[in-house]
Protein backbone atom coordinates (compact mmCIF):
# COMPACT_ATOMS: atom_id res chain seq x y z
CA UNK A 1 1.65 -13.06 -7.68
CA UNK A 2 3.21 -10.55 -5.62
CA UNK A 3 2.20 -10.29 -1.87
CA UNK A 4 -0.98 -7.75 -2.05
CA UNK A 5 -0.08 -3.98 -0.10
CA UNK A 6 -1.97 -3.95 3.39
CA UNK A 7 -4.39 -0.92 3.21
CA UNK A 8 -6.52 1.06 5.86
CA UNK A 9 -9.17 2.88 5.30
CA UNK A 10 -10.37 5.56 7.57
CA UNK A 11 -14.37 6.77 7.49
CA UNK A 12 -14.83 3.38 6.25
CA UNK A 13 -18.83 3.62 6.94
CA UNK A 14 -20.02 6.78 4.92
CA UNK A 15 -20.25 6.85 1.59
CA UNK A 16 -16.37 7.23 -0.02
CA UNK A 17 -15.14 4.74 2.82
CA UNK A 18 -17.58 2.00 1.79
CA UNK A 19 -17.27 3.00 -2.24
CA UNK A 20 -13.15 2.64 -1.25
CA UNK A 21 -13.91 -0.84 0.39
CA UNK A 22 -15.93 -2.30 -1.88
CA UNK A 23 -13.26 -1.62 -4.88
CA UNK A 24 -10.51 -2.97 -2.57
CA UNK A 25 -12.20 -6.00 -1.17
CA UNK A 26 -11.98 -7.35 -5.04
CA UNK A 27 -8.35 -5.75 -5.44
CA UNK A 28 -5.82 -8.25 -6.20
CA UNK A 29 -3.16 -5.99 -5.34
CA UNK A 30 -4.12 -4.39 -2.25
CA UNK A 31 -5.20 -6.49 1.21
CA UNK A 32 -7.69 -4.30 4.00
CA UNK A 33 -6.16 -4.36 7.55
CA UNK A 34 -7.93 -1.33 9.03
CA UNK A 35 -11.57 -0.43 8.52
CA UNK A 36 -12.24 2.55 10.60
CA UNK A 37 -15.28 4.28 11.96
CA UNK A 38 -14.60 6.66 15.64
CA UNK A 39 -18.34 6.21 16.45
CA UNK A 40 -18.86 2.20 16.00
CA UNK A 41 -15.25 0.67 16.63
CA UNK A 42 -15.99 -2.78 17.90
CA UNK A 43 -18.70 -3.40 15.84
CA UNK A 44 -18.15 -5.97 12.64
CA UNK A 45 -18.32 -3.60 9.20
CA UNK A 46 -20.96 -5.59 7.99
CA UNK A 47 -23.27 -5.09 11.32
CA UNK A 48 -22.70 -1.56 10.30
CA UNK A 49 -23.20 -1.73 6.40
CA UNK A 50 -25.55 -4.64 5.91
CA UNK A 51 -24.26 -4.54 2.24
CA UNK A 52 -21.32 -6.25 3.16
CA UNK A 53 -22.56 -9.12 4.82
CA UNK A 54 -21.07 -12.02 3.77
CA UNK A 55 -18.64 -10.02 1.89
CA UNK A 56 -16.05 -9.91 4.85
CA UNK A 57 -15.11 -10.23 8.84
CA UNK A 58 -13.74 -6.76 9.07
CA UNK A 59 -14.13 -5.36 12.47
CA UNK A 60 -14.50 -1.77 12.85
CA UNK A 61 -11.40 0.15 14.58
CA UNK A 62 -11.03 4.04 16.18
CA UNK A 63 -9.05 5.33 13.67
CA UNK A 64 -6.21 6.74 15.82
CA UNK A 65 -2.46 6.84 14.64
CA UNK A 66 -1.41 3.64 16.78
CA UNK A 67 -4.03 1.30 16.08
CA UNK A 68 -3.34 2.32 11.78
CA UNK A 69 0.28 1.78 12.12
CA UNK A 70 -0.27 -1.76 14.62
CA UNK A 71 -2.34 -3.29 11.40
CA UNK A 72 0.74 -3.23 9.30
CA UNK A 73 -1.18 -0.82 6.91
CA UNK A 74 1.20 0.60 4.13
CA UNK A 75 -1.02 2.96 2.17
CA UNK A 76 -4.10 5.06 3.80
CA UNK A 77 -7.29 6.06 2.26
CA UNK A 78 -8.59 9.05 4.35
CA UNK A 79 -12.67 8.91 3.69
CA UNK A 80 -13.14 11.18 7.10
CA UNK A 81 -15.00 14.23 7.12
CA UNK A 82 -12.64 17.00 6.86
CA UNK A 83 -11.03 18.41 9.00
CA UNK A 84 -10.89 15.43 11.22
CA UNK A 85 -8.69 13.89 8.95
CA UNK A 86 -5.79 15.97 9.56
CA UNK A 87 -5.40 14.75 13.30
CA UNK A 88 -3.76 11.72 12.05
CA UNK A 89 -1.93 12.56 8.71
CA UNK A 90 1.91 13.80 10.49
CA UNK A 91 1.49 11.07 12.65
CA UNK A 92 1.08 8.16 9.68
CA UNK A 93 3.69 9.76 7.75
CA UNK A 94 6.46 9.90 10.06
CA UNK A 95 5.44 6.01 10.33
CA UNK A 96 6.13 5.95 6.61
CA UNK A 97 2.82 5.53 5.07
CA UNK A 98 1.29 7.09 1.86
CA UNK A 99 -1.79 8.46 1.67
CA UNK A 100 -5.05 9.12 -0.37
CA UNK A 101 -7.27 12.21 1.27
CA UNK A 102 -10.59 11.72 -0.40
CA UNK A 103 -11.42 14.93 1.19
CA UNK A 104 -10.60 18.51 0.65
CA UNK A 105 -7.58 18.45 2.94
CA UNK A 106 -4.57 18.48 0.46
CA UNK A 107 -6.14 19.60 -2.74
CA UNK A 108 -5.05 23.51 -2.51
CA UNK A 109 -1.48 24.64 -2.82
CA UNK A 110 -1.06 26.80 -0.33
CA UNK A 111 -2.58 27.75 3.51
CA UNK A 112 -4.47 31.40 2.38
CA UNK A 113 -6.28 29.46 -0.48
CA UNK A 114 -7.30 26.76 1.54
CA UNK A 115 -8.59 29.63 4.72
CA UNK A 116 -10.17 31.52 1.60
CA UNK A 117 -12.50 28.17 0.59
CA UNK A 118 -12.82 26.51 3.59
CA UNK A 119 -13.07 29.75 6.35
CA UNK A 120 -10.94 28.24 8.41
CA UNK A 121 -7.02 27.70 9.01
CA UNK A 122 -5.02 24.65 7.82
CA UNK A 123 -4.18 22.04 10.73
CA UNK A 124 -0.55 20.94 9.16
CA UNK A 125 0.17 23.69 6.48
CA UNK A 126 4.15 22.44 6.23
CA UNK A 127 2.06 19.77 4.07
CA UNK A 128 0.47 21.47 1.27
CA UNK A 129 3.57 22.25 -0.90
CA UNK A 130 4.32 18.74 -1.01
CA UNK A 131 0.64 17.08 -1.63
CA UNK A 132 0.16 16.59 -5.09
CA UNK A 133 -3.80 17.08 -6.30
CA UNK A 134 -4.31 13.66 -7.39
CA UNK A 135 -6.35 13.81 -10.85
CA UNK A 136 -4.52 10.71 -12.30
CA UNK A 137 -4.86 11.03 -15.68
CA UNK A 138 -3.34 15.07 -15.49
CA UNK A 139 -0.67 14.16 -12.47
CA UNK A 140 0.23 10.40 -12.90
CA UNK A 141 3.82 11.03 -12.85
CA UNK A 142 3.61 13.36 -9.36
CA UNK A 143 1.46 10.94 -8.03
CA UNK A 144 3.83 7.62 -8.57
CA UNK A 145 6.02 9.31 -5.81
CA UNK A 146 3.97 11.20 -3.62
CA UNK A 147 3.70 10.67 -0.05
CA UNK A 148 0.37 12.66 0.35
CA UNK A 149 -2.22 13.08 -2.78
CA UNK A 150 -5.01 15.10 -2.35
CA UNK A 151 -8.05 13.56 -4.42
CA UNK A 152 -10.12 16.16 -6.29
CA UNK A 153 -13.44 16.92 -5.83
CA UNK A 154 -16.46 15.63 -7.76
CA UNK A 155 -17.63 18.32 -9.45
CA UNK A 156 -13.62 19.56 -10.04
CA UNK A 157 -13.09 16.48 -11.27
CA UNK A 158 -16.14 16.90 -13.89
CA UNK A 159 -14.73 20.09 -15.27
CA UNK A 160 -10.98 19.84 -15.42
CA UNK A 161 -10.66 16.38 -17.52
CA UNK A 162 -12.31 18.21 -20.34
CA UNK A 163 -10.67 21.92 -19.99
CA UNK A 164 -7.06 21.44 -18.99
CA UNK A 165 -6.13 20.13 -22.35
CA UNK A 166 -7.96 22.92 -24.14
CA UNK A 167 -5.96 25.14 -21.56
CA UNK A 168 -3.03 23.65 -22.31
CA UNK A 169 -3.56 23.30 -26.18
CA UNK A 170 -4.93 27.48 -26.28
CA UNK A 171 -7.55 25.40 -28.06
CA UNK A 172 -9.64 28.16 -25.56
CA UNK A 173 -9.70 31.72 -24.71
CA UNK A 174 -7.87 32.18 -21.00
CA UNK A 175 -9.12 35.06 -20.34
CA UNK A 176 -13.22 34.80 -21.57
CA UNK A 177 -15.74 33.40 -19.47
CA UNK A 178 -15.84 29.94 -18.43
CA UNK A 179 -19.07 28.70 -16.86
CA UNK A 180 -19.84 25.53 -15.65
CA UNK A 181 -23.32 24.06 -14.69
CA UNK A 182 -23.27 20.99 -11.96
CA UNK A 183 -25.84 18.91 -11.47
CA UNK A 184 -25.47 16.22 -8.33
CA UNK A 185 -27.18 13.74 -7.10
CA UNK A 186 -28.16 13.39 -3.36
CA UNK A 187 -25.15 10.97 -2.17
CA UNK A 188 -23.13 14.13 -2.89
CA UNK A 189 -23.96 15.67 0.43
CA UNK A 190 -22.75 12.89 2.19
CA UNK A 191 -23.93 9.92 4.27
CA UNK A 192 -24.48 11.24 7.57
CA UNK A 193 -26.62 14.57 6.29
CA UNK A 194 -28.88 12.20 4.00
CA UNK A 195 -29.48 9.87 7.21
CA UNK A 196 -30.43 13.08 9.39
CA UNK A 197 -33.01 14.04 7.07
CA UNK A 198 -35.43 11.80 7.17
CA UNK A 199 -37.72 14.29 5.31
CA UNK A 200 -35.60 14.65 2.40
CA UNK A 201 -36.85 12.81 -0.89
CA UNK A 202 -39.95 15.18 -0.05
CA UNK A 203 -37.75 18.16 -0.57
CA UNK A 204 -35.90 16.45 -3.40
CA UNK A 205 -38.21 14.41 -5.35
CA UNK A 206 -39.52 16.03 -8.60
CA UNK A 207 -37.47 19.08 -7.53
CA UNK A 208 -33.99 21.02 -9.18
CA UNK A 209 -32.23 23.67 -7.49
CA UNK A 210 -28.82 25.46 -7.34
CA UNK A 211 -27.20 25.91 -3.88
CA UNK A 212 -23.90 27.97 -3.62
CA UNK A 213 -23.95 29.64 -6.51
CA UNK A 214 -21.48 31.93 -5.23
CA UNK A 215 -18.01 30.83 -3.56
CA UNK A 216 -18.73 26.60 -3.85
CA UNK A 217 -15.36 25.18 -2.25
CA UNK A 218 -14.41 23.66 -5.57
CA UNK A 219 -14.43 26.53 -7.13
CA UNK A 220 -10.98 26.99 -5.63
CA UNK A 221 -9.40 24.06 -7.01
CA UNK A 222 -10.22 24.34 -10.20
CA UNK A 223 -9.08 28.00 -10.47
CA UNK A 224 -6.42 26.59 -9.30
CA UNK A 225 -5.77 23.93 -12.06
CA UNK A 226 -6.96 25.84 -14.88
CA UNK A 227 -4.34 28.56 -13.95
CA UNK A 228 -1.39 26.26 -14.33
CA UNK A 229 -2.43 24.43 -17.43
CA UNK A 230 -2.82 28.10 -19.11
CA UNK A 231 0.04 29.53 -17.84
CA UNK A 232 -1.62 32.44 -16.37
CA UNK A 233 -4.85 33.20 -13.97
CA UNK A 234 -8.08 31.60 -15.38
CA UNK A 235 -11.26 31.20 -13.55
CA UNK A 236 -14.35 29.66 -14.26
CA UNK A 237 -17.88 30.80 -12.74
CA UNK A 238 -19.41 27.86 -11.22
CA UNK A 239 -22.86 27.07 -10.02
CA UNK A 240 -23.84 23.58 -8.78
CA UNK A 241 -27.49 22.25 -8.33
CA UNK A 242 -28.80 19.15 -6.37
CA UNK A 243 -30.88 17.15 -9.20
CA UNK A 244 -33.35 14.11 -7.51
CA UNK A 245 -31.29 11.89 -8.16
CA UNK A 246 -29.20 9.32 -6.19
CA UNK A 247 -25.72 9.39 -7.48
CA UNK A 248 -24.04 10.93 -10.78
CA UNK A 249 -22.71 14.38 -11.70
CA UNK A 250 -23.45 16.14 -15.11
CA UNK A 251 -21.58 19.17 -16.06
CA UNK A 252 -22.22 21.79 -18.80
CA UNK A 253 -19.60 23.62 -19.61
CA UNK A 254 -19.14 27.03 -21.97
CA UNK A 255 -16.25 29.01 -23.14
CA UNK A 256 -14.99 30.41 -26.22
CA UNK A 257 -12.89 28.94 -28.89
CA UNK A 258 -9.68 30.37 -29.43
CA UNK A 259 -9.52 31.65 -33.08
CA UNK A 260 -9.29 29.10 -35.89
CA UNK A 261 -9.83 26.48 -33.18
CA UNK A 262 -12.54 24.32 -33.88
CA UNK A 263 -14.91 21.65 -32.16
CA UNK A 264 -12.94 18.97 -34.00
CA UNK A 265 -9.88 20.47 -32.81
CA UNK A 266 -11.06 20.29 -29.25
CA UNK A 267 -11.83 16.14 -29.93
CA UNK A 268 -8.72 15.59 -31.29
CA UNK A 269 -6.68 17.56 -28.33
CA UNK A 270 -8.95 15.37 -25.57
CA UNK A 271 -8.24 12.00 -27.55
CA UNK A 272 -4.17 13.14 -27.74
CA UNK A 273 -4.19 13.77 -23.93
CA UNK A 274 -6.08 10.79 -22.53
CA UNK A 275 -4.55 8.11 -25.26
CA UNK A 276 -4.27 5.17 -23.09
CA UNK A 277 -6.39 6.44 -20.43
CA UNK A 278 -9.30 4.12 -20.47
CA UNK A 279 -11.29 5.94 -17.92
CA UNK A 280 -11.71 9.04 -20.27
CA UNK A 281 -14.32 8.39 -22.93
CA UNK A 282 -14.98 10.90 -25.80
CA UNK A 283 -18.57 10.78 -26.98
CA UNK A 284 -19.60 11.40 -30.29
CA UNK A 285 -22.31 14.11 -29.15
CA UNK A 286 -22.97 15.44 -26.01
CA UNK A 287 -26.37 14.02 -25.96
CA UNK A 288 -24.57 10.99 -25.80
CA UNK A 289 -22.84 12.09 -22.36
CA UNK A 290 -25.33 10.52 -19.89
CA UNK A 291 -25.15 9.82 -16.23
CA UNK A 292 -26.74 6.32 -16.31
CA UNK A 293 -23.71 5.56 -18.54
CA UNK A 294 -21.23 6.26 -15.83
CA UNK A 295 -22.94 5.35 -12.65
CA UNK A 296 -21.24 2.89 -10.77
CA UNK A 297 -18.19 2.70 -13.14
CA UNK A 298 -14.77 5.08 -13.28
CA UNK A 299 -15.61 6.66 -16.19
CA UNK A 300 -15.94 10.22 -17.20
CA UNK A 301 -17.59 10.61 -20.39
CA UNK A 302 -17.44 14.11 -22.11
CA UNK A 303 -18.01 15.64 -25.88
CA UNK A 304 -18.32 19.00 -27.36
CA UNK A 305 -20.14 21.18 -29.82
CA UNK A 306 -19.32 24.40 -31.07
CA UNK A 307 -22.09 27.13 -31.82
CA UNK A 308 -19.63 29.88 -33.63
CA UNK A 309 -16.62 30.33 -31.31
CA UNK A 310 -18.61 29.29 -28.41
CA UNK A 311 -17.60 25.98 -27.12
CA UNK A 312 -20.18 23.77 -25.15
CA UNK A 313 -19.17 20.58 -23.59
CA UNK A 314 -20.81 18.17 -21.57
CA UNK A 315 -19.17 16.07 -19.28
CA UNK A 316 -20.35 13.05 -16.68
CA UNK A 317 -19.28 11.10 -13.92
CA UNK A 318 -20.53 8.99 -11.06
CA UNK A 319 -19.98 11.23 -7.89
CA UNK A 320 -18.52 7.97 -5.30
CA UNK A 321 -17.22 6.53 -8.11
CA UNK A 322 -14.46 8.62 -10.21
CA UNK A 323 -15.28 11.56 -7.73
CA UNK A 324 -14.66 9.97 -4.91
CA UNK A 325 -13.51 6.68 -4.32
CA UNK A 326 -12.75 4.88 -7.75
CA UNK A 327 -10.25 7.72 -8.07
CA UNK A 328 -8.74 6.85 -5.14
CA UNK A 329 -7.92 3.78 -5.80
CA UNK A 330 -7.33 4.73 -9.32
CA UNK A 331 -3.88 6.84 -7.18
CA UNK A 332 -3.19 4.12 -5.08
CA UNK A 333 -2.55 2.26 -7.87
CA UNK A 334 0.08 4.35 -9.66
CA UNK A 335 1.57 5.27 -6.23
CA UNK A 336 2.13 1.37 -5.95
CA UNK A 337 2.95 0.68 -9.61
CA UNK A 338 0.00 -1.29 -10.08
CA UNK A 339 -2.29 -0.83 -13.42
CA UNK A 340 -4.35 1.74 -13.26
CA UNK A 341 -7.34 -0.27 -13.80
């Protein structure tokens, strides 16, 4: 067996970083030198996530440049709130490592998009024409050499597996509406917001609503996506909602068929593309795409009915899992040459 790839991972206590070290601690192919948390360095990992006691001796380390690049680590998982991460990302590449943002830092293409969706200015522009956005079943090729990949975002993640192909196939209309539906659970809003609000499955708890129904940051990305998988500008109205729920994303998704294109046609385009992809799963209904049937896995199940020419699919995925973390891994692997699964 070859000798397994040293790997750090930054942010290692919130919710991606521990999702990332709980995949890798049962990775044959990759080894953990660097765990890293800037608020408890010193203290063991599982001191400060009790789930991993037992589980490992990991010590918690700042996670500055030099004490990354003194643990040998090859390949970097960034699972820091952005835009801290961006402090140490020229620094680790000069050193030669690859990296996985699991953040929003390297997911847009160019500096005014990512000002546009984020209000605020890039911290290493000369970066973003090189990142490649790091959906692995769309970009696996890109991503086997890249230096830098920029993993998607949940909900972006949720909608493009099922519409680039139709893009891409003008199995739908470009230019008609596309509206998507999100529904999260609470893990989405990450680990240290849930902690500071003690009050919250009060506010949650037999409770739905939308929140950014206008201008949500992955909105941008999957404009983005959509755009170069048609050929020309596409955009798709998004609104996402916080469901009580812990973890798990369902998205409903409408458009209109192209002419002559059919729901079966739609199937047989999604089982074409993702042949030999075993973390997309085409259900036979889309009453059939549940989120207790992805959570905790890599999965993202999706199907599709048509009502006339419009097209409605339904697509799921767990939120840490194959929007966060399992992807991330799911890179490092094809950056590596390692199986995908």
């Amino acid at each position: 067996m070859a000798t397994p790839i040293p790997v750090a991972v930054l942010g290692a206590t919130g919710y991606a970083g521990e999702g990332a070290i709980r995949i890798l601690l049962g990775h044959p192919g990759f080894r953990i030198v660097h765990a890293g948390s800037d608020r408890l360095g010193g203290k063991p990992l599982a001191e400060a996530v009790p789930a991993f006691a037992g589980e490992t001796d990991l010590v918690l380390s700042e996670d500055t440049p030099e004490a990354i690049v003194r643990s040998g680590a090859q390949a970097v998982v960034l699972a820091k709130k952005s835009p801290e991460v961006t402090k140490v990302v020229p620094a680790l590449l000069a050193k030669g490592l690859r990296l996985v943002d699991i953040g929003a830092e390297f997911r847009l293409r160019s500096p005014a998009a990512y000002q546009k969706w984020y209000k605020e200015e890039h911290a290493c522009p000369e970066l973003l024409p090189e990142a490649v956005y790091g959906l692995s079943e769309w970009r696996a090729e890109a991503i086997r050499s890249a230096r830098v990949v920029g993993n998607p975002g949940c909900y972006a993640t949720s909608m493009l597996l099922p519409l680039l192909p139709l893009l891409r196939d003008r199995l739908i209309e470009r230019t008609a509406p596309i509206c998507a539906i999100g529904y999260s659970g609470l893990s989405g809003a990450g680990k240290r917001f849930v902690e500071a609000n003690n009050n919250l499955f009060y506010a949650v708890n037999e409770n739905l609503h939308s929140y950014k129904p206008v201008g949500h940051q992955h909105t941008g990305e999957v404009d983005q996506e959509l755009a170069l998988a048609a050929g020309g500008e596409a955009h798709c109205t998004f609104v996402p909602h916080l469901a009580p729920i812990t973890r798990g994303i369902h998205t409903t998704i409408t458009c209109t068929l192209a002419p002559g294109a059919t729901a079966e046609a739609v199937v047989a385009a999604w089982r074409s593309a993702y042949a030999g992809r075993r973390f997309v799963r085409v259900r036979p209904t889309p009453k059939e795409v549940e989120v207790t049937q992805v959570t905790g896995t890599n999965f993202c199940d999706i199907s599709a009915a048509a009502d006339g020419r419009t097209l409605i699919i339904a697509s799921a995925i767990d939120n840490l899992v194959k929007g966060a973390s399992g992807q991330a891994v799911q890179n490092l692997n094809l950056m590596f040459g390692l199986p995908e699964e």
